[in-house]
Protein backbone atom coordinates (compact mmCIF):
# COMPACT_ATOMS: atom_id res chain seq x y z
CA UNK A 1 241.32 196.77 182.90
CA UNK A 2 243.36 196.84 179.48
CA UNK A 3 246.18 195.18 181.32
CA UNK A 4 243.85 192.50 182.75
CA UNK A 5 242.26 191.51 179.49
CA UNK A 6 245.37 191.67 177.68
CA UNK A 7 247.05 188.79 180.22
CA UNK A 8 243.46 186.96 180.12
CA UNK A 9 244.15 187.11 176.39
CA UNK A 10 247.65 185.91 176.32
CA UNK A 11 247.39 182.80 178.80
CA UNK A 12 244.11 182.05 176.68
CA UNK A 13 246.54 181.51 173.67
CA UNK A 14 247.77 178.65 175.71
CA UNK A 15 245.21 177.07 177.23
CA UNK A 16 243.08 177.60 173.95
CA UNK A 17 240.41 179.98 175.69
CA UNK A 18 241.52 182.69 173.07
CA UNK A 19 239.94 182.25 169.38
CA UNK A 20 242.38 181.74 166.94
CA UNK A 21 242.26 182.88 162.91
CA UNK A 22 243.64 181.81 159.70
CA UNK A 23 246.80 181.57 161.56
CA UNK A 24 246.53 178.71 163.58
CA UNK A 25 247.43 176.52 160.74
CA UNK A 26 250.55 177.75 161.07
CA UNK A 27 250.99 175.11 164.04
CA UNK A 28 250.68 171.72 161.89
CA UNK A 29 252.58 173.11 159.53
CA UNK A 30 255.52 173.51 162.02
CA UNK A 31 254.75 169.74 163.12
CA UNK A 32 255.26 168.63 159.46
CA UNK A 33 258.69 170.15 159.06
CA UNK A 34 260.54 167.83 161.27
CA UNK A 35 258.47 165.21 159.77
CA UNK A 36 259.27 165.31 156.67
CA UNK A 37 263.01 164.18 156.89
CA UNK A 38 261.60 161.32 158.47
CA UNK A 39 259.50 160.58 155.48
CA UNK A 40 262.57 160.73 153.36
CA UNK A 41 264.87 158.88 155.57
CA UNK A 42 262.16 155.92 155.56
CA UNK A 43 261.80 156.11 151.39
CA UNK A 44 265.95 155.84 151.34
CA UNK A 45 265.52 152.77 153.68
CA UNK A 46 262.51 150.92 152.15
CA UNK A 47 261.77 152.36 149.26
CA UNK A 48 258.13 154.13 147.59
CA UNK A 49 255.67 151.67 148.86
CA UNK A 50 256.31 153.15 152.94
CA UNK A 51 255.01 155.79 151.78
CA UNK A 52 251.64 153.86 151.68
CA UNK A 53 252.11 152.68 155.04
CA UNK A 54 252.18 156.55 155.99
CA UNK A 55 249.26 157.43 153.87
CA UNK A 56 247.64 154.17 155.97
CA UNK A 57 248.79 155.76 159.25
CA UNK A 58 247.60 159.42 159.13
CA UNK A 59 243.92 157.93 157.90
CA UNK A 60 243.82 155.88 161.30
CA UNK A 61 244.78 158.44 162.90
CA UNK A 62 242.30 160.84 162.30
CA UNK A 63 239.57 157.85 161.77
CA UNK A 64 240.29 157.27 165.71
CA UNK A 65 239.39 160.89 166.20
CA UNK A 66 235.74 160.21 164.89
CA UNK A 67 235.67 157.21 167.88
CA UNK A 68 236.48 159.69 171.37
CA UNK A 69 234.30 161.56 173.29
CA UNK A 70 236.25 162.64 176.30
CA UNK A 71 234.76 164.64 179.08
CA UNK A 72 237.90 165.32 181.54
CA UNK A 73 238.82 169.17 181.01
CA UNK A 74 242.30 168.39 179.36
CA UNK A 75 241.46 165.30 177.79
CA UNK A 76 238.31 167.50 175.82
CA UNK A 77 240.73 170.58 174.79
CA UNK A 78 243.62 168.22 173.80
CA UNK A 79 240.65 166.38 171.29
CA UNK A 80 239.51 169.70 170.31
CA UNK A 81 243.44 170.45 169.40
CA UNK A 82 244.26 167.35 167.62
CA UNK A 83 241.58 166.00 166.03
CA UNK A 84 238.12 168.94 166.32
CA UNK A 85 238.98 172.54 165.74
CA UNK A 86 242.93 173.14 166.27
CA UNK A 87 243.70 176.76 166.32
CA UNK A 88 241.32 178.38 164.11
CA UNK A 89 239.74 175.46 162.82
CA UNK A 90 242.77 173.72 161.81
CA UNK A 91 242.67 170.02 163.54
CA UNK A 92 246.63 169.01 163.65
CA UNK A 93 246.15 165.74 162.75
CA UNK A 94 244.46 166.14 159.66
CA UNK A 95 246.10 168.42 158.30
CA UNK A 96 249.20 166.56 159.24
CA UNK A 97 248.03 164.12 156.80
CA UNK A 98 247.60 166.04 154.33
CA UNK A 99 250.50 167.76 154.31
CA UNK A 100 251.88 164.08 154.79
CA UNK A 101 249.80 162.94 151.49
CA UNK A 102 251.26 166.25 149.43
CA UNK A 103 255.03 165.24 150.25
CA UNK A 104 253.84 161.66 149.30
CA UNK A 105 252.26 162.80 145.95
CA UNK A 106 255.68 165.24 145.38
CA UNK A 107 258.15 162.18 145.75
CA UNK A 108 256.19 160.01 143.89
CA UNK A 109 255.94 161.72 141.10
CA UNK A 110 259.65 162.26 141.26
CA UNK A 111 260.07 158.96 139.82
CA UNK A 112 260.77 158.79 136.53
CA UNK A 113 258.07 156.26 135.72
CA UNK A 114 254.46 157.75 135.13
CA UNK A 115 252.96 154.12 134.84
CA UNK A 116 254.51 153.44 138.64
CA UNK A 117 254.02 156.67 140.06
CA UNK A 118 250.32 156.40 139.21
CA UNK A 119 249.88 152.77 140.41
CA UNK A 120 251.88 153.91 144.26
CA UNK A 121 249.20 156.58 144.61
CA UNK A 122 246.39 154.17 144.39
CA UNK A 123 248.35 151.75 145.89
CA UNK A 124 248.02 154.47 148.82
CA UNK A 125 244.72 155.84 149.13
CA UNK A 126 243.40 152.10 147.64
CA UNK A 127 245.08 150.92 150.83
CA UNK A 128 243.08 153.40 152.91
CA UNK A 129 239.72 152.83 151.37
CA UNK A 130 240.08 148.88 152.10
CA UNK A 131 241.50 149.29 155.74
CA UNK A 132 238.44 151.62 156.38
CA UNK A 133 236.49 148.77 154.93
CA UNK A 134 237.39 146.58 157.57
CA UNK A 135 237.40 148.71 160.16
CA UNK A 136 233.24 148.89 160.76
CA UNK A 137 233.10 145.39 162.10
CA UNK A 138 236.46 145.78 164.13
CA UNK A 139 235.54 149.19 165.89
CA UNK A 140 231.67 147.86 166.21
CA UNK A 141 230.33 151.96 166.45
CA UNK A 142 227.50 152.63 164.53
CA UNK A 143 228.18 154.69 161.31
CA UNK A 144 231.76 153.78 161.16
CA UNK A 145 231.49 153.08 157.80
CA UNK A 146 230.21 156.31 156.95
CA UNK A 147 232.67 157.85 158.96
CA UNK A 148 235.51 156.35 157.53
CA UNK A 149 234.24 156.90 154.38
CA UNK A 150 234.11 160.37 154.94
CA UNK A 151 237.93 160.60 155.79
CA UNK A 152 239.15 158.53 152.73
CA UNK A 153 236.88 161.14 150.72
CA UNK A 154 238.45 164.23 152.43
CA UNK A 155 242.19 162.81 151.30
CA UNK A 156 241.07 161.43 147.91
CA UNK A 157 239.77 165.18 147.60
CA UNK A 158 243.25 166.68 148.61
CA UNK A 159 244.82 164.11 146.14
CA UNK A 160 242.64 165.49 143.26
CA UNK A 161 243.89 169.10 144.43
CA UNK A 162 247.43 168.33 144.58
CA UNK A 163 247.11 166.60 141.26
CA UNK A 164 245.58 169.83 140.27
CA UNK A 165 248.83 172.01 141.90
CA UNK A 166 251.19 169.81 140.06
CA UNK A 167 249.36 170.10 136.64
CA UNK A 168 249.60 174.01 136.91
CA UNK A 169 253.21 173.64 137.58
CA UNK A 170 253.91 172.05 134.54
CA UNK A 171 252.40 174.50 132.66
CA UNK A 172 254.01 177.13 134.12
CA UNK A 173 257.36 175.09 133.24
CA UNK A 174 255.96 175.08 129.72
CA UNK A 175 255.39 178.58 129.81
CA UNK A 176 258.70 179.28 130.52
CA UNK A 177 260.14 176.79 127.41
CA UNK A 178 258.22 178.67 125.32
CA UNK A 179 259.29 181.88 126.36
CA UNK A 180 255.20 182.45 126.55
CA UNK A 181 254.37 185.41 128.97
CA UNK A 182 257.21 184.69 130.65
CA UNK A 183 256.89 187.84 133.54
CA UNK A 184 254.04 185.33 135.05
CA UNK A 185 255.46 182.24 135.63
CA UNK A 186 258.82 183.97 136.97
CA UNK A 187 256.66 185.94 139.43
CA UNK A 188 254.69 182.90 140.88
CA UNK A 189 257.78 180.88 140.76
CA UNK A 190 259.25 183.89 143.12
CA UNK A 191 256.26 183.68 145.62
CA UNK A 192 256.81 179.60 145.35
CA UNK A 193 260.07 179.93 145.95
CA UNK A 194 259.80 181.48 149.67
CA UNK A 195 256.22 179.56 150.43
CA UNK A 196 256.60 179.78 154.14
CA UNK A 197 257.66 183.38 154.18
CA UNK A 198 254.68 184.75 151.41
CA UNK A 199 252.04 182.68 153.54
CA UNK A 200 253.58 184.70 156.93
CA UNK A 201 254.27 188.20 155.73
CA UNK A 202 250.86 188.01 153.53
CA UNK A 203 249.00 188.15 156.99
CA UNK A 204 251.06 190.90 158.26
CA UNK A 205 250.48 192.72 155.02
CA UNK A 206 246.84 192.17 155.56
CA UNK A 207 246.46 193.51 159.05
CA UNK A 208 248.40 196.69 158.32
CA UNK A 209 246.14 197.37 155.39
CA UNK A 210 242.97 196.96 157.34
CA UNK A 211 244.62 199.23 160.18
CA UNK A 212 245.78 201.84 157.71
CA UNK A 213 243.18 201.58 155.34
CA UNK A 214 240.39 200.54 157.43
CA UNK A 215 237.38 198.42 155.36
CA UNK A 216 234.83 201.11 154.94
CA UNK A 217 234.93 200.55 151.38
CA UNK A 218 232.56 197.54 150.72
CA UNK A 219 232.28 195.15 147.75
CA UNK A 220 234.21 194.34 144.96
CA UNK A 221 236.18 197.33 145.20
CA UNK A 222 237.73 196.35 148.71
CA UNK A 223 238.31 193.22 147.40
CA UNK A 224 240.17 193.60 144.87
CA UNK A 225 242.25 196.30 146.28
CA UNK A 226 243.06 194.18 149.29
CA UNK A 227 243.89 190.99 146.60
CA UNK A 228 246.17 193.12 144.33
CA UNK A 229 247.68 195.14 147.46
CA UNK A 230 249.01 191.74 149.21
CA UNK A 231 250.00 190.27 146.56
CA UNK A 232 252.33 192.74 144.99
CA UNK A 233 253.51 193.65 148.74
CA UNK A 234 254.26 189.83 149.06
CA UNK A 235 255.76 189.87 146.10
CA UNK A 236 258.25 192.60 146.56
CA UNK A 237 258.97 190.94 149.94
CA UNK A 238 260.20 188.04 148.45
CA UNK A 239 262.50 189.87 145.71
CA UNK A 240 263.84 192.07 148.65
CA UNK A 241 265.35 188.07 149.42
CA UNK A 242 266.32 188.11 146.33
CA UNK A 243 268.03 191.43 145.65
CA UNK A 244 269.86 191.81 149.36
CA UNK A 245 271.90 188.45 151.11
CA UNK A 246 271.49 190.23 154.56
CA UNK A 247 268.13 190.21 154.44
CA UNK A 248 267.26 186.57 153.45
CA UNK A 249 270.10 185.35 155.60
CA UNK A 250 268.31 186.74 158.66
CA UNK A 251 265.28 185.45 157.28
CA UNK A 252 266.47 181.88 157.25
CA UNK A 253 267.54 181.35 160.28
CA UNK A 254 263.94 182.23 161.64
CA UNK A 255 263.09 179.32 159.20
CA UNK A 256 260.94 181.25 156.94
């Protein structure tokens, strides 16, 4: 019977009958790494302002989503995949874009001009917000407006958050001029340094806490042991990279 529901459970990972967690965003993230050199490539070739041709692209993208209804079997679960749920309630698509719109915001800002980094980013989303504009009369659905609106809202909203990312890293990088506190920013600097790798071995952390520990402690208290526990086991996972070659060496070439 164990056997059984174990191999139900492991061909339901592929045919999306199993529930996923937290995890599943793992997926679009592996879709955006091979991406991302494309982004670059097409900035080398073109220049900045692609960039708001991609910011254009992922917003159709998932604006089409909002238009399909299939009913066929594998036409439902590949909509579910791409553009509903995802695994674990990560669509790809949109989160695609805005991992898409967080590279964007990262080379943009690489400029050395404030005054033209600022006008490409609302070159971008303004581009977005007018296209979705239009699109009401072209698509002819009832509340496409709304829709779209939505959408342009969602990235605008990851914009703002990015914006919010970036501000924090500068003061850290003050921090560190200053010699202010400077055991802080070093230490989330170390977890930023090996993103990929904290966000994986923080779930494995996680799991073998709640198998050794178990959560019969409620409330604040579990929380806060849990928060502290991962994050200083992260933590000393990523200086272990630091401290022995051998050991981020094999790490790399799983990509994390």
């Amino acid at each position: 019977m164990l056997a059984s529901l174990s191999a139900s459970w492991l061909i339901g990972l592929f045919t999306l009958d199993t529930p996923y967690n937290i995890s599943g965003v793992l997926l679009p993230l592996a879709l955006q790494l091979p991406l991302f050199p494309l982004l670059y490539s097409s900035e080398r070739r073109w220049g900045c302002w692609v960039y708001t041709v991609w910011s254009m692209l992922m917003m159709v993208l998932v604006f089409i989503g909002t238009q399909l209804d299939p009913h066929a079997a594998v036409a439902r679960k590949l909509y579910t995949l791409f553009w509903v749920e995802g695994l674990g309630g990560f669509a790809i698509l949109p989160f695609i874009g805005y991992g898409v719109l967080g590279f964007t915001t990262a080379r943009v800002f690489a400029q050395r001009s404030l005054r033209a980094a600022t006008s490409r980013l609302s070159a971008s989303i303004g581009s977005g917000v007018h296209t979705f504009n239009g699109s009401e009369s072209a698509v002819g659905v009832s509340g496409a407006f709304l829709q779209s609106t939505r959408i342009v809202g969602s990235f605008a909203l990851a914009e703002f958050l990015f914006l919010a990312i970036l501000a924090v890293g500068k003061f850290l990088a003050w921090m560190v001029h200053r010699e202010i506190w400077g055991w802080l920013p070093a230490a989330i600097m170390t977890l930023g340094r090996y993103a990929l790798f904290a966000f994986v071995i923080h779930r494995v952390f996680a799991h073998l806490l709640v198998w050794i520990v178990g959560l019969k402690i409620g409330g604040y208290e579990m929380f806060f042991f849990m928060f502290a526990s991962i994050l200083g086991l992260t933590y000393l996972a990523c200086l272990a990279r630091i401290r022995w070659a051998a050991v981020d060496h094999a790490l790399v070439r799983l990509y994390l």
